[in-house]
Protein backbone atom coordinates (compact mmCIF):
# COMPACT_ATOMS: atom_id res chain seq x y z
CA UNK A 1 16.16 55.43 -17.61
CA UNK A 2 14.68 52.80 -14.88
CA UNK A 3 13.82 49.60 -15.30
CA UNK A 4 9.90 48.45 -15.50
CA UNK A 5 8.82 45.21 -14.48
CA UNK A 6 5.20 43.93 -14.92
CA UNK A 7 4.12 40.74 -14.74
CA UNK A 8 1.26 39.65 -17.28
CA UNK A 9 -1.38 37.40 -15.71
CA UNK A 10 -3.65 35.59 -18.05
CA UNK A 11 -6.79 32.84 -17.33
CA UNK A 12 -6.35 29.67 -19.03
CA UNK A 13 -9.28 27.55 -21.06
CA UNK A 14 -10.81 26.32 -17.32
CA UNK A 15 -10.87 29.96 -16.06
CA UNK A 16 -8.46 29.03 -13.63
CA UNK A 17 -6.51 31.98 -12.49
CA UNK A 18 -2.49 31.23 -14.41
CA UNK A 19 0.22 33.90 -14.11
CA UNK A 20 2.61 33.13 -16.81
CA UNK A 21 5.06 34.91 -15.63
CA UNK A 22 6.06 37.03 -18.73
CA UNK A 23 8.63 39.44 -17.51
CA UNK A 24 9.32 42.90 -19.27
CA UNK A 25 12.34 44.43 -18.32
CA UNK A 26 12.87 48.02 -19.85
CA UNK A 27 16.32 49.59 -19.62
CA UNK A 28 19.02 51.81 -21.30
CA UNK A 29 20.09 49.49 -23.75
CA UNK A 30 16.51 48.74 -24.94
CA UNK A 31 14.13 45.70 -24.07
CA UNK A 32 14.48 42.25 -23.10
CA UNK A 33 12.09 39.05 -22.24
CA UNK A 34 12.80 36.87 -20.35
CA UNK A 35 10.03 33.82 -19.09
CA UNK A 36 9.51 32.43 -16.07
CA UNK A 37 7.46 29.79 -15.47
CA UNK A 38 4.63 30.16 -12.67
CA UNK A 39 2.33 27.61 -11.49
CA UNK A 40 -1.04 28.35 -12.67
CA UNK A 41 -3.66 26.85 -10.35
CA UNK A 42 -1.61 26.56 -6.88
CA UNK A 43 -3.28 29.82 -4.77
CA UNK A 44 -2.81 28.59 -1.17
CA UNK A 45 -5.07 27.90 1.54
CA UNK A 46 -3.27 27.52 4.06
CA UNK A 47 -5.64 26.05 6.82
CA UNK A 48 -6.00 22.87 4.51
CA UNK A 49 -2.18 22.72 4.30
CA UNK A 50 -1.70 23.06 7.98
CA UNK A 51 -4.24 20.14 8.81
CA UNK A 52 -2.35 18.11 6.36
CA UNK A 53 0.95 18.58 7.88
CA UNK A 54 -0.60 17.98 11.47
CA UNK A 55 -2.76 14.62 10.25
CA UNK A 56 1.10 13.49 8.84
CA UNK A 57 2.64 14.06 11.95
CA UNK A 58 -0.28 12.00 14.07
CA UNK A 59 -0.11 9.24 11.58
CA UNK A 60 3.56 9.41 11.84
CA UNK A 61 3.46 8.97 15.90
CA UNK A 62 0.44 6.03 16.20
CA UNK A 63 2.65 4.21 13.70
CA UNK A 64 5.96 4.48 15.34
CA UNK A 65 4.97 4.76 18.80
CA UNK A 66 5.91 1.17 20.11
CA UNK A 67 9.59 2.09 18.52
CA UNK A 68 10.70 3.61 21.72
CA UNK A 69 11.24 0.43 23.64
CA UNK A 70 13.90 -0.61 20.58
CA UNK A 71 17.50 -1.07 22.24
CA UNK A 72 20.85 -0.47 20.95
CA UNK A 73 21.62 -3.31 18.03
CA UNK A 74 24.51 -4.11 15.96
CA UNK A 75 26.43 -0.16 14.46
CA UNK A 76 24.29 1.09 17.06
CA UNK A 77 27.36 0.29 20.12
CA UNK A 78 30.36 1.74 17.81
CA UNK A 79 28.61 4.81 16.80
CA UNK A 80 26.63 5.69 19.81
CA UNK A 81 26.86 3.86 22.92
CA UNK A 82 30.60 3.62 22.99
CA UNK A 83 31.24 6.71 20.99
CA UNK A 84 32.47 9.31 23.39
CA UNK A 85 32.63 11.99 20.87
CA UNK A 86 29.28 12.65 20.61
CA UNK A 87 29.28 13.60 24.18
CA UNK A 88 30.33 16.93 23.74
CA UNK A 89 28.66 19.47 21.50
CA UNK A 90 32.23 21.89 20.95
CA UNK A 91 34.35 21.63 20.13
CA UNK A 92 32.93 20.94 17.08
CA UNK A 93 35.53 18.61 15.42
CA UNK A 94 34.55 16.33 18.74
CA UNK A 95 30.73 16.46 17.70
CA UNK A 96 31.53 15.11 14.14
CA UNK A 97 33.40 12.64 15.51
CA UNK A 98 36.76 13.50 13.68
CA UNK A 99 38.64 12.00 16.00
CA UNK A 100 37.44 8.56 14.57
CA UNK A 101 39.03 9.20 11.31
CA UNK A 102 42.52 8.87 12.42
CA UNK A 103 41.31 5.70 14.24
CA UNK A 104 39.65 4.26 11.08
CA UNK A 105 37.41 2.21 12.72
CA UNK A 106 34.33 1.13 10.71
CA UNK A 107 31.50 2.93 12.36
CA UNK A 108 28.22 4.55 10.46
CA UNK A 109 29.21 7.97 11.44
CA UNK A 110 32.76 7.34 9.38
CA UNK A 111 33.49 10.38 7.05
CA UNK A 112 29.49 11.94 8.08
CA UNK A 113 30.05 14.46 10.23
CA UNK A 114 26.68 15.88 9.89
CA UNK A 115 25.21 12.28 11.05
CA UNK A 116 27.14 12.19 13.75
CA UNK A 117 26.67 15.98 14.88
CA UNK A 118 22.90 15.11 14.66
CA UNK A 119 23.76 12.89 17.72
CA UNK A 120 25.79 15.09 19.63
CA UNK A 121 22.71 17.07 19.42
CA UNK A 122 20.57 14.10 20.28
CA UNK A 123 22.50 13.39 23.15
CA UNK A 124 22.44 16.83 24.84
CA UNK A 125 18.83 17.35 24.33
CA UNK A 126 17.71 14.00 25.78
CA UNK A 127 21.01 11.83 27.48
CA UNK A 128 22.18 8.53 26.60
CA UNK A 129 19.36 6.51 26.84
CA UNK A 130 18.09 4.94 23.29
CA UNK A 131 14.69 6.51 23.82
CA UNK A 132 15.78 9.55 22.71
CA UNK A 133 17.41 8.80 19.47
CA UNK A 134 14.71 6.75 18.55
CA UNK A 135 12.48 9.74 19.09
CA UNK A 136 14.85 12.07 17.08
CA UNK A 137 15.05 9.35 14.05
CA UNK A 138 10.66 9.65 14.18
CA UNK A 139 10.93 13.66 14.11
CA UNK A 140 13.51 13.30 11.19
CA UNK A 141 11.26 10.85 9.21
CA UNK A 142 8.00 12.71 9.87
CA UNK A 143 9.79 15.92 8.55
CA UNK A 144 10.68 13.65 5.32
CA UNK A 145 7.17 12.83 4.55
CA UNK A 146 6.03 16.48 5.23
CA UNK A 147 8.33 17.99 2.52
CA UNK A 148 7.28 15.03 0.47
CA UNK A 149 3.81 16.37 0.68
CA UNK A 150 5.22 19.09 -0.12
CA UNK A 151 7.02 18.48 -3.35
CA UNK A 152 4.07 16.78 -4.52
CA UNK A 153 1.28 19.35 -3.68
CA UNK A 154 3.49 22.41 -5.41
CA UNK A 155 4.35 19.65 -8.78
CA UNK A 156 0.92 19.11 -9.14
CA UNK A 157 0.77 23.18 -9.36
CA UNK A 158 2.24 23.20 -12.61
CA UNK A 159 0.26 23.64 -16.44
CA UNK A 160 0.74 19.61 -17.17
CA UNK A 161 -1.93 18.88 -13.90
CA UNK A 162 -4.37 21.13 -15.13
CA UNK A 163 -7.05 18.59 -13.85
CA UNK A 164 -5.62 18.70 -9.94
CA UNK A 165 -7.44 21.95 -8.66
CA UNK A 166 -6.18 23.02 -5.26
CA UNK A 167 -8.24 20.59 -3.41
CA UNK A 168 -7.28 18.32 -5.08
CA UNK A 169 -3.33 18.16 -5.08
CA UNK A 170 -3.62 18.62 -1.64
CA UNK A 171 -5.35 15.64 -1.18
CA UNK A 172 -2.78 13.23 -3.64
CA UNK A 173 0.38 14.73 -1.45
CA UNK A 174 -0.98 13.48 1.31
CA UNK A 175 -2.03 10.36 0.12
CA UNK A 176 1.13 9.79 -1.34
CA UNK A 177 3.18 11.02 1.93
CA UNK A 178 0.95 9.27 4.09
CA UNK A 179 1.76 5.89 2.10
CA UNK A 180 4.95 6.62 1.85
CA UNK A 181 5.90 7.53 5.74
CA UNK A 182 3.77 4.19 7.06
CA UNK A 183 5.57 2.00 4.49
CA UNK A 184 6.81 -1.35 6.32
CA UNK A 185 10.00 -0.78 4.03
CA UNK A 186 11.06 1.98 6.00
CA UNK A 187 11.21 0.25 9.65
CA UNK A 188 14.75 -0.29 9.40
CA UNK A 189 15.50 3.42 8.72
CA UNK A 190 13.20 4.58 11.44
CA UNK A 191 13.85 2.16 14.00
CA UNK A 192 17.26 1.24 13.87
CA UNK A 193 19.30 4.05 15.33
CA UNK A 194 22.19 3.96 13.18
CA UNK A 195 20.40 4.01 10.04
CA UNK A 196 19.57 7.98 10.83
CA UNK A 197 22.10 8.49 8.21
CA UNK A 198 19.46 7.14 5.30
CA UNK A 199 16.70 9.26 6.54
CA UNK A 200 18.28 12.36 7.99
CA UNK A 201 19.76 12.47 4.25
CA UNK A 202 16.53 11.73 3.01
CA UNK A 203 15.21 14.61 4.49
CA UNK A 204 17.89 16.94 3.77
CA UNK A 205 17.01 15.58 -0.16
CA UNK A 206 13.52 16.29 -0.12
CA UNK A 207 13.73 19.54 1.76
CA UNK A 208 16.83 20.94 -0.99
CA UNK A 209 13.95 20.30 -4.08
CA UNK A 210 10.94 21.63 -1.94
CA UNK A 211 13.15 24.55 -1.51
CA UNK A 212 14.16 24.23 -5.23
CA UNK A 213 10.24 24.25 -5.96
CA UNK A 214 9.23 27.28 -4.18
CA UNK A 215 12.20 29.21 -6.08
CA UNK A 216 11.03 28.10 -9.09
CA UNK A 217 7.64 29.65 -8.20
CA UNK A 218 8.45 32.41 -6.34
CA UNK A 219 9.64 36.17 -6.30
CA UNK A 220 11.57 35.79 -3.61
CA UNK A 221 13.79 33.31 -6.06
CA UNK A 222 17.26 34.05 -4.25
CA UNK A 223 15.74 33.34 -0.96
CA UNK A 224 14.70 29.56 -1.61
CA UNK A 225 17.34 28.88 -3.48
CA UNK A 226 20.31 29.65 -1.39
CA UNK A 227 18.27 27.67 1.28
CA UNK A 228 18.10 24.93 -1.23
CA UNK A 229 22.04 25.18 -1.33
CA UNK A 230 22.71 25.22 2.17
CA UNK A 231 20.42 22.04 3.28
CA UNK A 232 22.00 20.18 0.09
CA UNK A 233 25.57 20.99 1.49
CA UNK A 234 24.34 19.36 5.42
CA UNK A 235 22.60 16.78 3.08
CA UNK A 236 26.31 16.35 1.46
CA UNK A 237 27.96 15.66 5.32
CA UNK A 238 25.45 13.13 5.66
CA UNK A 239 25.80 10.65 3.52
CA UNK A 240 27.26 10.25 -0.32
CA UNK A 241 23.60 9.24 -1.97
CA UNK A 242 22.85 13.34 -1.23
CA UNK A 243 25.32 13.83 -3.99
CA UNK A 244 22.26 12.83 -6.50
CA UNK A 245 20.12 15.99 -5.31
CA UNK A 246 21.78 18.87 -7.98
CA UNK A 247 21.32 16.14 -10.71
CA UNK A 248 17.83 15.54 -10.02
CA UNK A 249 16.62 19.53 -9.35
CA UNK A 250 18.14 20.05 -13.13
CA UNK A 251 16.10 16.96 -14.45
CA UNK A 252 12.97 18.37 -11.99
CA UNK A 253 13.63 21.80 -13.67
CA UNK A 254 14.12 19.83 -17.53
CA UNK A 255 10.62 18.02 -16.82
CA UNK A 256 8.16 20.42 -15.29
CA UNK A 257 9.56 23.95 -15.30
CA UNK A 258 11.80 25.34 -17.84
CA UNK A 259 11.42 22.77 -20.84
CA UNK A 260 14.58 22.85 -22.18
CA UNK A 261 18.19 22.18 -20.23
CA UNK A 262 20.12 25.05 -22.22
CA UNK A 263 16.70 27.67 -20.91
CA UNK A 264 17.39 26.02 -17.27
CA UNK A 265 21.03 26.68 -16.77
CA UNK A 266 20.99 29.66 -18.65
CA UNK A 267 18.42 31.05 -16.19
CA UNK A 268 19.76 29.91 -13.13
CA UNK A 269 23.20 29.28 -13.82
CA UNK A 270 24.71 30.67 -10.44
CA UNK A 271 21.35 28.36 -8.71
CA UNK A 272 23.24 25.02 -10.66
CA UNK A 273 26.61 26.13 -10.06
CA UNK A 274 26.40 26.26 -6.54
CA UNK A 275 24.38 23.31 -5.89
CA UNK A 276 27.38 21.89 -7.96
CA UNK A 277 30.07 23.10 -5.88
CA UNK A 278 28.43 21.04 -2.90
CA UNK A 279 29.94 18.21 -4.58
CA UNK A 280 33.29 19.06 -3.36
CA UNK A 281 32.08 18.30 -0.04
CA UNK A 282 31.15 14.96 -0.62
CA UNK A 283 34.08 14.18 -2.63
CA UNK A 284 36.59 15.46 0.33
CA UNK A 285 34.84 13.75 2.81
CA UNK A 286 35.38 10.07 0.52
CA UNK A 287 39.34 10.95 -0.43
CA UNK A 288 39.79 12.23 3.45
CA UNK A 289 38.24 9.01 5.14
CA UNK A 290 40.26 6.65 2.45
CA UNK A 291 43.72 8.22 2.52
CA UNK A 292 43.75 9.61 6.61
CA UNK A 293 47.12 7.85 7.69
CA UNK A 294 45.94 5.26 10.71
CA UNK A 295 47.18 4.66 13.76
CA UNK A 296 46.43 1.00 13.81
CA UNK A 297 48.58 -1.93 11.46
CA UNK A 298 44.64 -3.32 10.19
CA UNK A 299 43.47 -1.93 7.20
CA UNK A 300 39.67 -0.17 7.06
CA UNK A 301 37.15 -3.02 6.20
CA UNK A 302 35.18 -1.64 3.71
CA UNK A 303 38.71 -0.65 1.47
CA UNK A 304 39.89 -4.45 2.23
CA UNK A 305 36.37 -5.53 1.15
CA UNK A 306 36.58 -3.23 -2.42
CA UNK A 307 39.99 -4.42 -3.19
CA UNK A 308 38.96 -7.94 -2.85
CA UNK A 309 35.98 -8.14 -4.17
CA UNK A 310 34.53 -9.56 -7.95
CA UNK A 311 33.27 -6.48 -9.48
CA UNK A 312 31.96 -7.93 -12.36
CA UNK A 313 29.89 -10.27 -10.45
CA UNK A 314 28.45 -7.53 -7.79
CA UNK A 315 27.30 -5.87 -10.73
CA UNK A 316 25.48 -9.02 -12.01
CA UNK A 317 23.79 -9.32 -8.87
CA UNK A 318 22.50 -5.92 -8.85
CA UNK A 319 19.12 -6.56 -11.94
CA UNK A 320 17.67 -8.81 -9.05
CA UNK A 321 18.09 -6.88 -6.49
CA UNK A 322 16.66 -3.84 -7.98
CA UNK A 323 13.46 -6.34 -8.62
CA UNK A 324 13.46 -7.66 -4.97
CA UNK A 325 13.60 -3.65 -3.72
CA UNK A 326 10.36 -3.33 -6.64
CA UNK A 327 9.14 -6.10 -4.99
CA UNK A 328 9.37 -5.22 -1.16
CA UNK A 329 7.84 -1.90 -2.10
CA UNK A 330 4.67 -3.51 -2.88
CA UNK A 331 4.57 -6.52 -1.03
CA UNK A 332 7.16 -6.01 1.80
CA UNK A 333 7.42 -9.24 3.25
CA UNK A 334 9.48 -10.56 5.24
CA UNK A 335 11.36 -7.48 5.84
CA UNK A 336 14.73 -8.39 7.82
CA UNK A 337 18.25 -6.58 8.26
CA UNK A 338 19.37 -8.88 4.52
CA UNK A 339 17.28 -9.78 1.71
CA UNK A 340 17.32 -13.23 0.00
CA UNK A 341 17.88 -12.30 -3.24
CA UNK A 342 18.54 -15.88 -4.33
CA UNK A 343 15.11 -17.28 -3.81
CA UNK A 344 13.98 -14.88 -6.51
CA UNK A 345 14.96 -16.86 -9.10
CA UNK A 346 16.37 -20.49 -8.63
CA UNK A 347 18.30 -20.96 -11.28
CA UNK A 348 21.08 -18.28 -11.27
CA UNK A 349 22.08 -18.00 -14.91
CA UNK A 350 18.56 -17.46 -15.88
CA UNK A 351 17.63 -15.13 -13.20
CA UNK A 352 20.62 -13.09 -14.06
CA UNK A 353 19.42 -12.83 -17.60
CA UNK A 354 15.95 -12.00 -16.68
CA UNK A 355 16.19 -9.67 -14.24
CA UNK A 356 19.01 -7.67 -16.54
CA UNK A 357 16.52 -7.70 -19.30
CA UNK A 358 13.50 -6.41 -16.84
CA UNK A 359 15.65 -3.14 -15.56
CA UNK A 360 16.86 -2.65 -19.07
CA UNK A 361 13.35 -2.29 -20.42
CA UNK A 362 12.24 -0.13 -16.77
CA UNK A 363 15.86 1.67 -17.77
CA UNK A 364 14.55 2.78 -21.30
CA UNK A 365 10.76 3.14 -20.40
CA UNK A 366 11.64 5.53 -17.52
CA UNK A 367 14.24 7.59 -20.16
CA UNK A 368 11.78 7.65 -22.98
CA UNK A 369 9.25 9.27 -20.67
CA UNK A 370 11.96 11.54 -19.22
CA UNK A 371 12.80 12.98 -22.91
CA UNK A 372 9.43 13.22 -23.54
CA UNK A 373 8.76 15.03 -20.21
CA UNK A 374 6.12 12.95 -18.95
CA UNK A 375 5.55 12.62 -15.34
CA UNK A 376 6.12 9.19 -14.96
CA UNK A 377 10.02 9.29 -17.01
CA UNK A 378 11.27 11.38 -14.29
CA UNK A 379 9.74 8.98 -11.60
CA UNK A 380 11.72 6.29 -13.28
CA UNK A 381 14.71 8.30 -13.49
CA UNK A 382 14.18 9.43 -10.05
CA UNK A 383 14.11 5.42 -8.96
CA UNK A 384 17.49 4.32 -10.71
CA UNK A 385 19.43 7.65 -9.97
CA UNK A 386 18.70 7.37 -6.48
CA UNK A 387 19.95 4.05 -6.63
CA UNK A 388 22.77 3.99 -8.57
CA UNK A 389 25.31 5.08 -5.51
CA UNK A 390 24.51 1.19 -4.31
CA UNK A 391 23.65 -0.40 -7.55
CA UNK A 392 26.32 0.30 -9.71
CA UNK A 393 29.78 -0.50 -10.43
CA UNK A 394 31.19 0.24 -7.13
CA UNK A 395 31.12 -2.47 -4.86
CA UNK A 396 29.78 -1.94 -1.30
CA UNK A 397 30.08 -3.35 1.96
CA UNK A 398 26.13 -4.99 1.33
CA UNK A 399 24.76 -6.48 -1.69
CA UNK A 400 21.55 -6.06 -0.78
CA UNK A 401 20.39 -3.59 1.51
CA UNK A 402 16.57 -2.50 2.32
CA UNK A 403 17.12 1.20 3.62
CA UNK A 404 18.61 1.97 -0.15
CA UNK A 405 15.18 2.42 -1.15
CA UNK A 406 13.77 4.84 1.49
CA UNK A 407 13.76 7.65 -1.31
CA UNK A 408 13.42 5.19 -3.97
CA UNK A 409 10.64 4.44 -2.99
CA UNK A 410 8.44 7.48 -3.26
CA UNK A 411 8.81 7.31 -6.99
CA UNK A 412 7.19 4.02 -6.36
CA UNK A 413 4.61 4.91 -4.23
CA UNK A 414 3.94 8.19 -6.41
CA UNK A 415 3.68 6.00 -10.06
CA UNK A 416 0.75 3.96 -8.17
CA UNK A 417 -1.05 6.02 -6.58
CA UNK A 418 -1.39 8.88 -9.86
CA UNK A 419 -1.61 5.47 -11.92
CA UNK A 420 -4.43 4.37 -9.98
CA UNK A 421 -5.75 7.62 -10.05
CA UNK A 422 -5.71 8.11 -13.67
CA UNK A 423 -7.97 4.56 -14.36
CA UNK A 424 -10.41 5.35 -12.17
CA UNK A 425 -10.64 8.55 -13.33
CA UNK A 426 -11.10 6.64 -16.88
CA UNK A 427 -13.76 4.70 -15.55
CA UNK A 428 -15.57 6.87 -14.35
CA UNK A 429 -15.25 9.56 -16.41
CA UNK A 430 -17.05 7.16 -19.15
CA UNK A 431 -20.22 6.65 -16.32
CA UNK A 432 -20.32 10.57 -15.82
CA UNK A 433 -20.06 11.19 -19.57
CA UNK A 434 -23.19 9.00 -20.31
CA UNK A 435 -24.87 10.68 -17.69
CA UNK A 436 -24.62 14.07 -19.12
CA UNK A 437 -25.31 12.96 -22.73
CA UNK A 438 -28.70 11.40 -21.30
CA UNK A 439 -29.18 14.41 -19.67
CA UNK A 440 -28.63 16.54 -22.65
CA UNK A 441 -30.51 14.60 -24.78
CA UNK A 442 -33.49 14.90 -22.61
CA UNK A 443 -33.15 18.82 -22.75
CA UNK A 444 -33.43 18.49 -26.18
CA UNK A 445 -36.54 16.97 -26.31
CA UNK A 446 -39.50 19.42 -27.51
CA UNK A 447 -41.19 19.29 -23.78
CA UNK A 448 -37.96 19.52 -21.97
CA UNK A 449 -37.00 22.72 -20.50
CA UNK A 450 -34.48 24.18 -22.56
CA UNK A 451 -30.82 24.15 -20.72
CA UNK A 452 -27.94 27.28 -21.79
CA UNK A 453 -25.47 25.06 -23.19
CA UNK A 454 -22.67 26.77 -20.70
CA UNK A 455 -24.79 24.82 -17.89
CA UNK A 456 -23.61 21.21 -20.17
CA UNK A 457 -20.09 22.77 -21.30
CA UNK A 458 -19.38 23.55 -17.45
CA UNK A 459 -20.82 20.21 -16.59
CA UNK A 460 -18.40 18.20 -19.31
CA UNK A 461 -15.18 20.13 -18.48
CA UNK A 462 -15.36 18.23 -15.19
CA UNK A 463 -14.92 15.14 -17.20
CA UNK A 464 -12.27 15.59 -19.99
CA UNK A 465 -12.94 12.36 -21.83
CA UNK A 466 -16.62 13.80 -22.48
CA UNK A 467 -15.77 16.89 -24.45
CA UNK A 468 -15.45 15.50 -27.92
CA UNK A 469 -18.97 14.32 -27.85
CA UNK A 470 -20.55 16.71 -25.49
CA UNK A 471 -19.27 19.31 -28.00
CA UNK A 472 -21.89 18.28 -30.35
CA UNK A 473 -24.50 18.35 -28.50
CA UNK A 474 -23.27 21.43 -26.56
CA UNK A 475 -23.84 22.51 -30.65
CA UNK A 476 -27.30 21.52 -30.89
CA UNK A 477 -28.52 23.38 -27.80
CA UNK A 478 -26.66 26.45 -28.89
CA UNK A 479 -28.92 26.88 -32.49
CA UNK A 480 -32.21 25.55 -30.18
CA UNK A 481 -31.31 28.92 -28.28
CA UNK A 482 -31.15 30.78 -31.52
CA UNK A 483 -34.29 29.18 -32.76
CA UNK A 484 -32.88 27.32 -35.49
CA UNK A 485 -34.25 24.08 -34.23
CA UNK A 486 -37.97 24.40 -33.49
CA UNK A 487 -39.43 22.69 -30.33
């Protein structure tokens, strides 16, 4: 006997349009259920979704325009101007620069072979001249801000933003993209040349959990996710902090989709597995660049720097410099190639204490809202994850570093602008719900004009915080309509 499939579509309490995705499959060995989440108020316009994209990308070029007089600075020389590997776009092994591992010479395209085929390509499309890359690192960033937009408009699709309508969540992606891709934080990233490797893996991030979203929502599941795979493994050759991306989709799935991490990987399993197995990718390209036999006596820098340094006190320094990266993000000044973390707090021992007592409570806030699948837990979690490559245990090259928080920072930018959001929406939903009362009250008046109560109900769904009371009125007006209340 064939299989039957038919998806159920139901209308939730709004009367917005919500497939719930309730699939019966019907076979030889009986019947089987299996759910899969849908979005339920996400149909697409997609003019309004193409002006967005194109009003990003303007914004995106007026901001950075003045970038392309920048010169070649500091990693800049070793990884492009004197790098004569990226010259030549095959064979490929001369594109990613592999030639520079037996060489082990400190360069920003070390072990990224990805990064540094990104400016082979550069340099074949537009020569040697730093105009160019500076115009490939504002196409990468721009294409990071439009799968933010992205990400945001299809999370806001989901049961739990029931009060962001179409127009709406198109309008808070782009608000929060927008923010996000103007940010002075980011000027290092975008601006200095070598740093593609933060934002070329930023986009690579952002573009593996769009594509994560749409398979989530979609019927064409296999589709989106093995392109969710395959940008996650180019996100993997460009630089180690990609290797956060499969832990994050399963927490993204945990939060907003599936509910429950044993209903997640049991549903996608082969999805998770493979976005696992990218790992291997990032884990051969550390061992590889760390145990290549060189051809020169000096040891590599950054292994001489590891095996040297005070572990216990990088990790100490790390509380206040997750503050002073909280801190840029909203007031980013002065912005500079290193941070004085000192000046945060003046006396040492104390600051230490503080700040470790500050990203412990953030640390537990952001995990208690995670477990209890609010939006702003997985933000947090989003933050410190992202982070934790550079702010951890393993010692690195730079204490403090200000392009660490180019994806860190759209959990910031996100918390603010749906926080600020949600109080004005507070406020005013108190003005609006006085309003209709008054209004109401006037229709019950003997020489008002008597009002259906649907016209009131309608009127108060647009304010949540005026249904408890509306209700009762809303109760009045229905037994006027009956005639149990004379006039």
């Amino acid at each position: 006997m064939g299989a039957k499939t038919e998806f159920l579509v139901g209308t939730d309490t709004d009367g917005v349009s919500m497939a719930k995705g309730k699939k019966k499959v019907e076979g030889s060995h009986g019947s089987a259920t299996a759910v899969q989440p849908k979005p339920v108020n996400c149909p697409e316009r997609r003019l309004g979704i193409w002006l967005a994209a194109g009003f990003i990308i303007t914004i995106g070029i007026i901001t950075y325009s003045n970038s392309f007089d920048g010169v070649f600075v500091c990693d800049d020389f070793g990884t492009i101007k004197n790098n004569l590997h990226i010259r030549k776009l095959w064979p490929l092994s001369e594109a990613m620069s592999l030639p520079l591992w037996k060489q082990y010479l400190s360069v920003t395209v070390f072990g990224r072979p990805i990064l540094s085929l990104s400016f082979a390509i550069n340099y074949a499309l537009t020569g040697p001249e730093p105009w160019g890359y500076h115009l490939g690192n504002l196409i990468i960033h721009i294409g990071a801000a439009v799968m933010l937009f992205g990400v945001i408009k299809r999370t806001l699709c989901y049961k739990e933003f029931q009060r962001y309508d179409r127009a709406r969540a198109l309008w808070a992606g782009l608000v929060v993209a927008l923010i996000w891709m103007v940010h002075p934080i980011h000027t290092e990233s975008v601006t200095f040349i070598a740093q593609r490797a933060e934002s070329l893996m930023g986009m690579f991030f952002l573009l593996t959990l769009y594509c994560a979203i749409r398979g989530f929502q979609s019927n064409r599941r296999r589709l989106w996710y093995s392109a969710s795979v395959l940008v996650c493994s180019l996100g993997m050759g460009t630089k180690e902090v990609m290797a956060a991306a499969p832990v994050l989709i399963l927490l993204y799935d945990y939060a907003f989709v599936s509910k429950s991490f044993t209903s997640a990987l049991r549903q996608r399993r082969l999805f998770y597995l493979s976005l696992a197995g990218t790992w291997v990718i990032v884990f051969a390209l550390v061992i590889i660049s760390h145990t290549t036999p060189t051809e020169y006596k000096t040891p590599n820098e950054s292994m001489e720097f590891i095996k040297g340094c005070d572990v216990l006190g990088y990790v100490l320094s790390q509380p206040a410099v997750i503050l002073e990266y909280s801190r840029f993000s909203i007031w980013p000044r002065p912005l500079g190639f290193q941070g004085q973390v000192s000046r945060l707090f003046p006396d040492v021992i104390f600051g230490i204490r503080l700040a470790a007592i500050i990203v412990i409570v953030l640390l537990a806030l952001s995990f208690w809202g995670f477990l209890r699948r609010r939006w702003f837990g997985f933000l947090g979690v989003w933050f410190f994850i992202i982070l934790a490559p550079s702010s951890s245990l393993v010692p690195t090259m730079d204490i403090f570093s200000i392009h660490r928080m180019y994806l860190s920072l759209a959990s910031v930018v996100t918390v603010i602008v749906f926080g600020g959001d949600y109080v004005l929406r507070k406020l005013l939903t108190g003005r609006h719900c006085e309003r209709s009362l008054s209004e109401a009250s006037a229709v019950l008046r003997p020489a008002g004009h008597p009002w259906p109560s649907s016209v009131l109900r309608r009127r108060s769904r647009k304010y949540p915080g005026c249904s408890p009371r509306a209700d009762q009125v809303c109760q009045l007006l229905d037994r006027r309509e009956e005639g149990r209340v004379s006039a």
